[in-house]
N, C-alpha and C. Protein backbone atom coordinates (compact mmCIF):
# COMPACT_ATOMS: atom_id res chain seq x y z
N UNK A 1 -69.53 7.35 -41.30
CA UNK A 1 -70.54 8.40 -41.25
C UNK A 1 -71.90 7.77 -40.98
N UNK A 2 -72.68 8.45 -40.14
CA UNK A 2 -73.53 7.56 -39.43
C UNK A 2 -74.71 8.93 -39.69
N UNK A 3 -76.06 8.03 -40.71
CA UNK A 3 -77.08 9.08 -41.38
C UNK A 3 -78.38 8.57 -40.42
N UNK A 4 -78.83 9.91 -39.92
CA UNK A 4 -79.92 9.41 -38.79
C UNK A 4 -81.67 10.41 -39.65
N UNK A 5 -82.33 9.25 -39.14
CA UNK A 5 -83.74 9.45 -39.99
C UNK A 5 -84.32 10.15 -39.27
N UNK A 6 -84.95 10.92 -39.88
CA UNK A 6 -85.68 12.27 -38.92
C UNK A 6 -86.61 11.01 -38.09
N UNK A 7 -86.95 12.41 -37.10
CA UNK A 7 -88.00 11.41 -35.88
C UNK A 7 -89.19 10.86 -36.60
N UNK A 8 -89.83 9.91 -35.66
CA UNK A 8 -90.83 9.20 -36.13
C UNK A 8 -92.24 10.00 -36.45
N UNK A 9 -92.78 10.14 -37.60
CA UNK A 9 -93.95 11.13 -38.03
C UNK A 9 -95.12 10.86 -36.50
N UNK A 10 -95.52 12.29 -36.68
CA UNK A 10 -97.19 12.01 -35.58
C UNK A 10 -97.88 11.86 -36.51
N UNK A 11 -99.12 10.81 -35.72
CA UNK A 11 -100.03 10.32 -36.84
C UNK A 11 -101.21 10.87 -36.12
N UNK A 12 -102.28 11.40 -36.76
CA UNK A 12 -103.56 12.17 -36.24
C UNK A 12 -104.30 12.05 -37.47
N UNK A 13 -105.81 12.79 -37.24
CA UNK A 13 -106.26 12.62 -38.27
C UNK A 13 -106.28 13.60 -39.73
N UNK A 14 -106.80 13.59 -40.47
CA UNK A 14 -106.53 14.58 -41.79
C UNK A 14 -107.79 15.16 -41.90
N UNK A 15 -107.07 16.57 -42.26
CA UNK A 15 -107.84 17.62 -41.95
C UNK A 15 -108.30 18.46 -43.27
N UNK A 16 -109.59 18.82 -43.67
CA UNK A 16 -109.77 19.89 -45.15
C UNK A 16 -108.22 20.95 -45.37
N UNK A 17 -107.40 21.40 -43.92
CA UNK A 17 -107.02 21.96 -44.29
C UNK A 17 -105.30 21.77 -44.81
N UNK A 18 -105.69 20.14 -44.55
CA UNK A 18 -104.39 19.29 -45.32
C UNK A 18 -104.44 19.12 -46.88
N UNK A 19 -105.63 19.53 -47.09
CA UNK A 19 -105.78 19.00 -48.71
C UNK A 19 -104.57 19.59 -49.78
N UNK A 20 -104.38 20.64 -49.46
CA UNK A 20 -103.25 21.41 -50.34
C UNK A 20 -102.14 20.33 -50.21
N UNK A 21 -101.88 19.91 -49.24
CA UNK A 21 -100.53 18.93 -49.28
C UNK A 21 -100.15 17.94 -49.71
N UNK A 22 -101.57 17.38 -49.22
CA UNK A 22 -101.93 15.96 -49.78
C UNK A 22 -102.09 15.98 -51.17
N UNK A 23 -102.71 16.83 -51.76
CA UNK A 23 -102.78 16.63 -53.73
C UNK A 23 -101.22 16.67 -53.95
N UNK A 24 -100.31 17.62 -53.69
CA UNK A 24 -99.16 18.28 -53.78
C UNK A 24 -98.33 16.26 -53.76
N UNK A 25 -98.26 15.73 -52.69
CA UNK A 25 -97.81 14.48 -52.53
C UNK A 25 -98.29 13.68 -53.51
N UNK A 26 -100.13 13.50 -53.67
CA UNK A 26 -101.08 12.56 -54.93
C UNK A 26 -100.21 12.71 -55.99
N UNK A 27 -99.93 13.84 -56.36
CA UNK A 27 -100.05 14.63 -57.96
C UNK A 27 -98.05 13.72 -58.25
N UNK A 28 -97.54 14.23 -57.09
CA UNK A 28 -96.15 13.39 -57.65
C UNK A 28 -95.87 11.72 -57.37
N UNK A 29 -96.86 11.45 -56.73
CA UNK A 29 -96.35 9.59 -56.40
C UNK A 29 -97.23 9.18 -57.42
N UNK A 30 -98.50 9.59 -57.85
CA UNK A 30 -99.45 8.69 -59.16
C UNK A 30 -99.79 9.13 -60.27
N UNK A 31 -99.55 8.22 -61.56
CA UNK A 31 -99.93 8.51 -62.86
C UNK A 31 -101.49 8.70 -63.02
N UNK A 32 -102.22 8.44 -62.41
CA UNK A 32 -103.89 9.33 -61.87
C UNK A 32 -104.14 9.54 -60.93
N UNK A 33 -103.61 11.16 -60.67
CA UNK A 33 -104.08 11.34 -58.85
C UNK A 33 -105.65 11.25 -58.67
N UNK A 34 -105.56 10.80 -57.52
CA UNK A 34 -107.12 11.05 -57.06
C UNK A 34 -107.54 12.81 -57.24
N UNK A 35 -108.28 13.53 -57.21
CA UNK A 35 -108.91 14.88 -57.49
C UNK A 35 -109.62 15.72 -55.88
N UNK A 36 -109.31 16.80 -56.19
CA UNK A 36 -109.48 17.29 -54.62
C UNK A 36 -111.42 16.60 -54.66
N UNK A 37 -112.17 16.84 -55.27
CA UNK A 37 -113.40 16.18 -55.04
C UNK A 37 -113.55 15.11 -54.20
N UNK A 38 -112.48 14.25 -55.04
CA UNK A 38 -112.55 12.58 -54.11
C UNK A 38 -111.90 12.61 -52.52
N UNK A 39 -110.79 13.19 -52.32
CA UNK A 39 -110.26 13.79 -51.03
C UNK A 39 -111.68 14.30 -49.97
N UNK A 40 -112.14 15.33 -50.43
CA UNK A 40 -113.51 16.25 -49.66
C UNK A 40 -114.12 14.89 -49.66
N UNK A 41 -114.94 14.23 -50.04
CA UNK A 41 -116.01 13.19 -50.43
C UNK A 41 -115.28 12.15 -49.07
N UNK A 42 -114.11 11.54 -49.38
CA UNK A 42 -113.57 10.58 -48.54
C UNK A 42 -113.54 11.43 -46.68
N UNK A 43 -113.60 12.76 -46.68
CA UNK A 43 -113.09 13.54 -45.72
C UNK A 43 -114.55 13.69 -44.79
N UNK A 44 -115.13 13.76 -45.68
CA UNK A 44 -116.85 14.07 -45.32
C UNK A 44 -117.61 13.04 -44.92
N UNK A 45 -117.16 11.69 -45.04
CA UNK A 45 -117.71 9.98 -44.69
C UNK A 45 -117.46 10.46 -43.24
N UNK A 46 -118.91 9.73 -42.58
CA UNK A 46 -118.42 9.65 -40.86
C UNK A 46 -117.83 8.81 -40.28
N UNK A 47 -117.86 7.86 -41.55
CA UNK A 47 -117.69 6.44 -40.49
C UNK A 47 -116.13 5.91 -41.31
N UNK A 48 -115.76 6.89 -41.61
CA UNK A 48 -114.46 6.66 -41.97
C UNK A 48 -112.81 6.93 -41.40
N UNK A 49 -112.02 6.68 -41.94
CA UNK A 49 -111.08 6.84 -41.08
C UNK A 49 -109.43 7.77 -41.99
N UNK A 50 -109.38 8.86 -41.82
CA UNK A 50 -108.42 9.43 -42.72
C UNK A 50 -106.87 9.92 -41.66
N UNK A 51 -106.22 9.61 -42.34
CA UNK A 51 -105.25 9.89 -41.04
C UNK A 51 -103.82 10.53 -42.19
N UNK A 52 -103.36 11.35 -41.00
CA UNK A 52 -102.42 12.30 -41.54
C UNK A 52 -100.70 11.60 -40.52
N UNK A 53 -99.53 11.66 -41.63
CA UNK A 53 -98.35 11.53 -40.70
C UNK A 53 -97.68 12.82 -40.86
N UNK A 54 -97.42 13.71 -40.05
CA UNK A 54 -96.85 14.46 -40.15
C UNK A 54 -95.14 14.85 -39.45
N UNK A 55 -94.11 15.54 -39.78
CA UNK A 55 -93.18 15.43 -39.31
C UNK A 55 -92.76 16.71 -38.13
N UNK A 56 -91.75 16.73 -37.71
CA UNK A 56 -91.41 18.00 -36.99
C UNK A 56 -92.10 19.24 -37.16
N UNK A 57 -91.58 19.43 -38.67
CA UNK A 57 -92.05 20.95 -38.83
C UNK A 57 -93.68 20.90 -39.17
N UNK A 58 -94.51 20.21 -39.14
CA UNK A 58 -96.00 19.88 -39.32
C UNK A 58 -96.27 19.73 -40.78
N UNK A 59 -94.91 19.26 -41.64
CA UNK A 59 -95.24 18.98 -42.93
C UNK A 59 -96.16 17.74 -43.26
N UNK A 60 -96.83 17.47 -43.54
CA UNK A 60 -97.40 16.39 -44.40
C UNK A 60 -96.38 15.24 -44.60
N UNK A 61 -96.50 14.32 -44.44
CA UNK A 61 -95.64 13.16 -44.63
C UNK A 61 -95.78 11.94 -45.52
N UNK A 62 -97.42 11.88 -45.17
CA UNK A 62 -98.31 10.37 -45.63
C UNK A 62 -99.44 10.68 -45.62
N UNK A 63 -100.44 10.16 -45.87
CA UNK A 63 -101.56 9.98 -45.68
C UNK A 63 -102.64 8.71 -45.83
N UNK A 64 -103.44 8.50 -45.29
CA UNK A 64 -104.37 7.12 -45.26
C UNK A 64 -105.66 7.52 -45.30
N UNK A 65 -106.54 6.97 -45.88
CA UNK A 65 -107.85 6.96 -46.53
C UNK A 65 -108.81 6.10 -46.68
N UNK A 66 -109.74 5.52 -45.59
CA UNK A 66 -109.90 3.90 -45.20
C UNK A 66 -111.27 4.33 -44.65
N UNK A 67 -112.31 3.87 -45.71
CA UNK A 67 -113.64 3.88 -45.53
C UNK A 67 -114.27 2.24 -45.19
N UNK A 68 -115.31 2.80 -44.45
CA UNK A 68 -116.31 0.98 -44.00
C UNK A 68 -117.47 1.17 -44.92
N UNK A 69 -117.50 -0.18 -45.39
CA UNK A 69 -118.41 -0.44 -46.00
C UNK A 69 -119.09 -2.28 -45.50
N UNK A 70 -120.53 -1.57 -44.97
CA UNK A 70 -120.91 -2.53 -44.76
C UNK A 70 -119.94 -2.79 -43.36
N UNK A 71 -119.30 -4.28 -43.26
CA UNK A 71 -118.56 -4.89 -42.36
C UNK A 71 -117.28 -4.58 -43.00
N UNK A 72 -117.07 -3.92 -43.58
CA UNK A 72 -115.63 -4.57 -44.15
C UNK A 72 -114.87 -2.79 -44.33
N UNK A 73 -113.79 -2.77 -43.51
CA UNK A 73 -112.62 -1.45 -43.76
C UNK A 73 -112.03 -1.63 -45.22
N UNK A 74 -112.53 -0.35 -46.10
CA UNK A 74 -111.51 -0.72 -47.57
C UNK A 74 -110.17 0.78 -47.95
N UNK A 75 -109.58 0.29 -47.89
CA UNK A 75 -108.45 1.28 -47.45
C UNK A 75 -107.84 1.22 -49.09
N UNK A 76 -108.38 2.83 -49.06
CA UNK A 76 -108.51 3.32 -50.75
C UNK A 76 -107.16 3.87 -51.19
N UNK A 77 -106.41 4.81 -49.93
CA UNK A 77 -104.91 5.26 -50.50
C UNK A 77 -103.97 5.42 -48.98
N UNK A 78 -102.77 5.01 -49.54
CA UNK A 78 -101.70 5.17 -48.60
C UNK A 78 -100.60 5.60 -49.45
N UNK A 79 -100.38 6.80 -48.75
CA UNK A 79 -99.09 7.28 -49.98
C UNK A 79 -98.04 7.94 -48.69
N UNK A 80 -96.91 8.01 -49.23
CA UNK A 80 -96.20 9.08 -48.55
C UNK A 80 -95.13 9.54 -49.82
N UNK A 81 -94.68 10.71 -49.04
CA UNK A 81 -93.92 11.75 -49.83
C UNK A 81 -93.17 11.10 -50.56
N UNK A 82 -92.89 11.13 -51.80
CA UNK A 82 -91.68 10.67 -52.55
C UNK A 82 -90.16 10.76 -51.37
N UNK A 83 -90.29 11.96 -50.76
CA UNK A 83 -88.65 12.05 -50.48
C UNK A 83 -88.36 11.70 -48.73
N UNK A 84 -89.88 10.97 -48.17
CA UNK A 84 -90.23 10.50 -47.36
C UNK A 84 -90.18 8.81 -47.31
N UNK A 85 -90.34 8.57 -48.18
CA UNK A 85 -90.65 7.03 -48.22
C UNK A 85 -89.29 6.18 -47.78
N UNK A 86 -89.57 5.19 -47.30
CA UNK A 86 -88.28 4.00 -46.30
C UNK A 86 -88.22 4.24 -45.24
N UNK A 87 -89.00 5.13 -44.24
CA UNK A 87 -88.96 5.19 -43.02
C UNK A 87 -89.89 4.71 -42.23
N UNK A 88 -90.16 3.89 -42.77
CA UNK A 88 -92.06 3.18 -42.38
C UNK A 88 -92.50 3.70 -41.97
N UNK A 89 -92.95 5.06 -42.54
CA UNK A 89 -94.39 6.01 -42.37
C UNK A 89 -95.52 4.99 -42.29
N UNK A 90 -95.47 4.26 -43.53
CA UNK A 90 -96.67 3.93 -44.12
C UNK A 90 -97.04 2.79 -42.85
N UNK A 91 -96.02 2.03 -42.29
CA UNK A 91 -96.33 1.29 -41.14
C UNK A 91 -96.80 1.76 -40.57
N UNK A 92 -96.48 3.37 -39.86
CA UNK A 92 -97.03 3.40 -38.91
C UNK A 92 -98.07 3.96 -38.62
N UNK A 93 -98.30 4.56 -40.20
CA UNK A 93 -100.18 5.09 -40.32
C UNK A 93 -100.92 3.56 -40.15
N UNK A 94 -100.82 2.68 -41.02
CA UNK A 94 -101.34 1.60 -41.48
C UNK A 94 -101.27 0.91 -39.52
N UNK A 95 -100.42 1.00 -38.88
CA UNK A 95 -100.81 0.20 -37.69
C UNK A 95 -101.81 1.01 -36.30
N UNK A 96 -101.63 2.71 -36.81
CA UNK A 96 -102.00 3.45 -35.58
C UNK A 96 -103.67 3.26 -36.28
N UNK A 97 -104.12 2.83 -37.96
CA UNK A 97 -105.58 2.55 -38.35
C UNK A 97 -106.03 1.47 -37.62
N UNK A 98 -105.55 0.58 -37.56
CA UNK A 98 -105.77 -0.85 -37.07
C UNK A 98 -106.05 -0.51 -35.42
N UNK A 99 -105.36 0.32 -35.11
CA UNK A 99 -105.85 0.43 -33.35
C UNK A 99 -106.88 1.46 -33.18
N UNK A 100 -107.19 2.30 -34.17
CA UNK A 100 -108.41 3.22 -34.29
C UNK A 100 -109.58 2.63 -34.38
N UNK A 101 -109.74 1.31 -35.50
CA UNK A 101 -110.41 1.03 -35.58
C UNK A 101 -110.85 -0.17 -34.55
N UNK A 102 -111.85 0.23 -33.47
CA UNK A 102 -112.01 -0.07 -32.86
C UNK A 102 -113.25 -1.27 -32.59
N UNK A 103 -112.95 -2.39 -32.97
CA UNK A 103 -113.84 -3.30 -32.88
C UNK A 103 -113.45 -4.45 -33.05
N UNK A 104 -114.12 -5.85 -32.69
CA UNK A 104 -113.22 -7.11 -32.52
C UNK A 104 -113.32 -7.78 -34.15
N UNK A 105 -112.51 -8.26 -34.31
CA UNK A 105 -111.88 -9.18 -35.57
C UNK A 105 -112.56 -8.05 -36.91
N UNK A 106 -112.08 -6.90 -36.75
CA UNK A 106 -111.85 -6.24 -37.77
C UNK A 106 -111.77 -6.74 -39.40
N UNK A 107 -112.17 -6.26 -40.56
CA UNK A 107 -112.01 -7.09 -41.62
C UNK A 107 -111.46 -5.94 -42.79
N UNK A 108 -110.02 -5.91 -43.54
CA UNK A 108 -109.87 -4.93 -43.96
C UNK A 108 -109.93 -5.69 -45.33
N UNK A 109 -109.72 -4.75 -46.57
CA UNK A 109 -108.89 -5.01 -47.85
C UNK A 109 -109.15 -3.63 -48.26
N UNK A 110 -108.01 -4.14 -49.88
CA UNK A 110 -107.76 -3.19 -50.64
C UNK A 110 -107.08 -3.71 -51.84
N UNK A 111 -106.57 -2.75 -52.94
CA UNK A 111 -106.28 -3.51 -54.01
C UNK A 111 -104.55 -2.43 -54.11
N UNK A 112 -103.72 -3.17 -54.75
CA UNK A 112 -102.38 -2.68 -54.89
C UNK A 112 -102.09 -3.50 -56.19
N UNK A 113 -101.04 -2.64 -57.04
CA UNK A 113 -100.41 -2.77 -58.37
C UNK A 113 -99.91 -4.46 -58.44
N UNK A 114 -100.17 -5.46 -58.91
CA UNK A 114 -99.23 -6.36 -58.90
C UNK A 114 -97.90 -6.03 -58.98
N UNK A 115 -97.61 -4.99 -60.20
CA UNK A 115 -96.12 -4.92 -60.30
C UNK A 115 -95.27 -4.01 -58.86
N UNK A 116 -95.96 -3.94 -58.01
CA UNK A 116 -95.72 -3.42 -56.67
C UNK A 116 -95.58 -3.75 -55.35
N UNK A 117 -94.79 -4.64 -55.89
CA UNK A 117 -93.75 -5.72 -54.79
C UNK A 117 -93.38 -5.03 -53.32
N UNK A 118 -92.66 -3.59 -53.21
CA UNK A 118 -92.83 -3.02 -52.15
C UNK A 118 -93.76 -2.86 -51.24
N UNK A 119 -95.42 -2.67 -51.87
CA UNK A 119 -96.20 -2.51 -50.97
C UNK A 119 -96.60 -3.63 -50.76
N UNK A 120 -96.93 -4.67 -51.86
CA UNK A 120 -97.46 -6.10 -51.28
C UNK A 120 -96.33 -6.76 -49.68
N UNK A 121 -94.82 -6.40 -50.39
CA UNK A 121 -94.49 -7.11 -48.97
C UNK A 121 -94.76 -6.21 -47.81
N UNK A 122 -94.71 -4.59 -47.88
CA UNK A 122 -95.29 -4.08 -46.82
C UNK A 122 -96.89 -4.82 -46.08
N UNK A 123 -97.90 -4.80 -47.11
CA UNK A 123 -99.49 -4.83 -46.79
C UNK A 123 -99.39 -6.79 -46.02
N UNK A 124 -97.99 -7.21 -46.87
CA UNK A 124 -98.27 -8.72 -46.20
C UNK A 124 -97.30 -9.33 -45.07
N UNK A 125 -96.82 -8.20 -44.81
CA UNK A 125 -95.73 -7.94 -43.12
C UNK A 125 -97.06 -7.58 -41.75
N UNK A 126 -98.05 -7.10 -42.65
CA UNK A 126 -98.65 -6.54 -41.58
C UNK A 126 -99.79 -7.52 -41.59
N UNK A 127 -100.29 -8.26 -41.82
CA UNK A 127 -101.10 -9.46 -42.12
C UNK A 127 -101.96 -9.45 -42.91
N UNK A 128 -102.01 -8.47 -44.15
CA UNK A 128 -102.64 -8.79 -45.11
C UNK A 128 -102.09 -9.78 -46.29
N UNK A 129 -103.42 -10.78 -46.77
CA UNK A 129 -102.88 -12.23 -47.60
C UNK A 129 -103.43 -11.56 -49.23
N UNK A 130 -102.77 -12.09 -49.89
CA UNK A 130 -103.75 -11.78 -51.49
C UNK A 130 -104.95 -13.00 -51.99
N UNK A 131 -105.94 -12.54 -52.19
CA UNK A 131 -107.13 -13.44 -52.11
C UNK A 131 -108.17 -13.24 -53.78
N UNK A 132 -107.15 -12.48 -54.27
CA UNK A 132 -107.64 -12.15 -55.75
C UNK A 132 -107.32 -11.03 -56.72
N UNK A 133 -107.63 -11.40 -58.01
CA UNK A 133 -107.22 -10.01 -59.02
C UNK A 133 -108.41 -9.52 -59.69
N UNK A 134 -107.86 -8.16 -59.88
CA UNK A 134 -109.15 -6.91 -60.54
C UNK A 134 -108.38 -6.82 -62.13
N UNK A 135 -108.65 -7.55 -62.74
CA UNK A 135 -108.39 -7.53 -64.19
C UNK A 135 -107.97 -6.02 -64.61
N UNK A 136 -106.88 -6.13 -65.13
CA UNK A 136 -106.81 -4.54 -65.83
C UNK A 136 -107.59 -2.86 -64.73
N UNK A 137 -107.25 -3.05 -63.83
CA UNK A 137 -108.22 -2.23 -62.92
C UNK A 137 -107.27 -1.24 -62.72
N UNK A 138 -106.12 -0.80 -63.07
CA UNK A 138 -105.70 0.85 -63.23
C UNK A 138 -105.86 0.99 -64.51
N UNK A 139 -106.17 2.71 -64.61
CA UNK A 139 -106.61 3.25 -66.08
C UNK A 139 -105.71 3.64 -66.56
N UNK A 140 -104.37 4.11 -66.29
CA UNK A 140 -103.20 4.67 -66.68
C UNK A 140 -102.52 3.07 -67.48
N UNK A 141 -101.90 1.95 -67.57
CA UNK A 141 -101.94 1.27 -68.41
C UNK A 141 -102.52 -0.13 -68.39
N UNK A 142 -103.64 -0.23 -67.47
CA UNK A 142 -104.45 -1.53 -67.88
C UNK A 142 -103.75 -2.36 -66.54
N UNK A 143 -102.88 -1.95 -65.66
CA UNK A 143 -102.47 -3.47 -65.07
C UNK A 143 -103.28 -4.02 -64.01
N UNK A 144 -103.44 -5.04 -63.58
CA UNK A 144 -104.44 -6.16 -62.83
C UNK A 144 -103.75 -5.53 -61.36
N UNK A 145 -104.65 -5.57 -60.52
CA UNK A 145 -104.69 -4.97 -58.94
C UNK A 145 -104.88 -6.69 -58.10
N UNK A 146 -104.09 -6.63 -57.30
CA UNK A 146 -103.99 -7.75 -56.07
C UNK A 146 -104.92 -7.37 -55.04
N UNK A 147 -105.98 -8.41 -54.87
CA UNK A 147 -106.84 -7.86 -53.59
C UNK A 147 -106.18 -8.00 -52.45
N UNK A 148 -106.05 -7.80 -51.53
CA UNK A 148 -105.31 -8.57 -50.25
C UNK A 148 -106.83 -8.25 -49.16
N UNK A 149 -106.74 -8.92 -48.34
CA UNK A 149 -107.56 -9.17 -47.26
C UNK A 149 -106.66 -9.05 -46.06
N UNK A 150 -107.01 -8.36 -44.70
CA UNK A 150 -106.17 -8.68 -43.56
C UNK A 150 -107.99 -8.59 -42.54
N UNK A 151 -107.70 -10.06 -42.28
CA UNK A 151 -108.88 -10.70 -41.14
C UNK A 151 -108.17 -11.69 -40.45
N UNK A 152 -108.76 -11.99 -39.20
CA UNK A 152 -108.66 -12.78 -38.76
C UNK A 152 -107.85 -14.29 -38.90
N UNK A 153 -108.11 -14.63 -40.26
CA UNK A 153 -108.10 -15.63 -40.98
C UNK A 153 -106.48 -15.22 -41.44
N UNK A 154 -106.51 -14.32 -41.82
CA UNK A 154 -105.02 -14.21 -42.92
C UNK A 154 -104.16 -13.92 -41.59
N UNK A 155 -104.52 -12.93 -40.30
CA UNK A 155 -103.54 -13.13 -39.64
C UNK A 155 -102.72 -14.69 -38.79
N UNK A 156 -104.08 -15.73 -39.22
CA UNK A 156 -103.41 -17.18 -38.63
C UNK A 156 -102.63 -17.52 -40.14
N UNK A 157 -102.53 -17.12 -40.69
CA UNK A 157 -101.76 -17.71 -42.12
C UNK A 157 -103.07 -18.18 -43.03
N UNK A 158 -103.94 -18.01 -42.84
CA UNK A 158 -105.05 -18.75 -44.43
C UNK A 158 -106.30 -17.73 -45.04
N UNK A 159 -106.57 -18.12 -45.84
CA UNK A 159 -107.99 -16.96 -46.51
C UNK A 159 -109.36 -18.30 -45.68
N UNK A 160 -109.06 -18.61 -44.85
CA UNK A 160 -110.56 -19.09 -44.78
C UNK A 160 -111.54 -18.36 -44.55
N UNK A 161 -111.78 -17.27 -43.95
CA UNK A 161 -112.79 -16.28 -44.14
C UNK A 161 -113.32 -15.49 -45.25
N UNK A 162 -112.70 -15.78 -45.97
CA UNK A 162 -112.61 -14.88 -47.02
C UNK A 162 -113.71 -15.88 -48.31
N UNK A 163 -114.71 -15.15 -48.75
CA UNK A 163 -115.03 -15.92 -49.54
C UNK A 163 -114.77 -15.97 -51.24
N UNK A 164 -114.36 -17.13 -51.95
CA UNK A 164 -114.30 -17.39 -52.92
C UNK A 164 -112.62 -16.94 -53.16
N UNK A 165 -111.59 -17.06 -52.11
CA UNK A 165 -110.18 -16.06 -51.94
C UNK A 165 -109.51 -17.71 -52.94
N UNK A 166 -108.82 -16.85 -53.77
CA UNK A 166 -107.37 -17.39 -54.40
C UNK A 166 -106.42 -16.57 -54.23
N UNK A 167 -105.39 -17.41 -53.86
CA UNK A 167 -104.42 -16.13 -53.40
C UNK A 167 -103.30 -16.09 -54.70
N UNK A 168 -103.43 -14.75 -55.70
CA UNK A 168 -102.78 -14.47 -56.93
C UNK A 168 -101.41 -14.65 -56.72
N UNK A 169 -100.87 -14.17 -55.64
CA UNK A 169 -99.26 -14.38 -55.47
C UNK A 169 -98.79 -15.73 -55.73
N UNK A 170 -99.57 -16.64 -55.49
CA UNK A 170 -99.02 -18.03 -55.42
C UNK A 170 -99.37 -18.65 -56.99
N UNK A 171 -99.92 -17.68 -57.68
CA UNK A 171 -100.31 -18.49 -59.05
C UNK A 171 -98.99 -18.15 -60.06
N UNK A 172 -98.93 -18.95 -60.83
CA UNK A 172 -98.04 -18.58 -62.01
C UNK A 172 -98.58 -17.67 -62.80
N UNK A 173 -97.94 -17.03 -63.52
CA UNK A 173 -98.03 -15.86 -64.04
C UNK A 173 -97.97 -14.04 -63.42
C-alpha cells in the first residue's frame, strides 16, 4: 500500500485575514501561544517578512514570521499544523524566505527549544549553526533556547562572523 502526501503547500504571503487560522494552529502546537496582538504588530512591520503555506483547499498549513532588525533577519515563529507536519512545509517556507529576502550575504537567527532536536536538525540542514544559549528563555518551564545563526560564515561550516558565537550543541551538557 503505497500512502501519497498531499501536494506541495503554496507559499505567499500572510494575510490579517489568515489570523483566525494561524492562532487556531499557535493555540495547538505551543504551551504560550503568541496573542492575536503580536500576530497584527508582526503583520504591520514593513520591512518584514510573513509568509503563509497553504494547501489545495486554501487551508492554512504553516506559517513564518521573520522581522529585520538593524542588519540582521530574526525569524520569530515557524509552525505548521500539528496534522501537517513531516512534509517539509517548514522547508519550504523557510527556503522560499531566504529567496525573498533579497540581498547579498543575508544574516539570519533565531532561538529554538534545546530539547528540540527536530527543528535544530531542520534549522541546521538548511545552514543554520548554534552560536549560543538564552538561559531559561521559555516561560512555560524555564528551558534554555539555542541561538543558531545562518550567514555566510555558518553556510562554509564556521561561526566566524558571528560575534562572541559558541556553538552550544558541541558543549557537554
Amino acid at each position: 500500500m503505497t500512502t501519497t502526501l498531499p501536494a506541495p503547500p503554496t507559499i505567499r504571503r500572510l494575510t490579517y485575514a489568515d489570523l483566525p487560522q494561524v492562532i487556531a494552529i499557535e493555540r495547538r502546537s505551543y504551551p504560550t501561544p503568541w496573542s492575536l496582538a503580536m500576530f497584527v504588530l508582526e503583520l504591520s512591520k514593513p520591512s518584514g517578512v510573513c509568509l503563509a503555506a497553504t494547501g489545495e483547499d486554501g487551508a492554512i498549513a504553516g506559517y513564518t514570521i521573520c522581522s529585520r532588525y538593524d542588519t540582521v533577519w530574526h525569524i520569530m515563529n515557524v509552525s505548521v499544523s500539528p496534522d501537517r507536519r513531516r512534509e517539509r512545509i517548514a522547508t519550504k517556507m523557510l527556503t522560499d524566505l531566504f529567496v525573498r529576502v533579497d540581498e547579498p550575504d543575508p544574516r539570519f537567527t533565531l532561538e529554538v527549544r534545546r530539547s528540540n532536536q527536530g527543528a535544530i536538525d531542520l534549522y541546521t540542514s538548511l545552514g543554520f549553526r548554534g552560536a549560543g544559549l538564552r538561559r531559561r528563555y521559555y516561560q512555560d518551564n524555564g528551558e534554555d533556547a539555542v541561538i543558531m545563526w545562518r550567514t555566510p560564515a555558518t553556510l562554509r561550516g564556521t561561526l566566524d562572523d558571528i560575534p562572541n558565537a559558541v556553538d552550544p550543541l558541541r558543549q557537554a551538557g
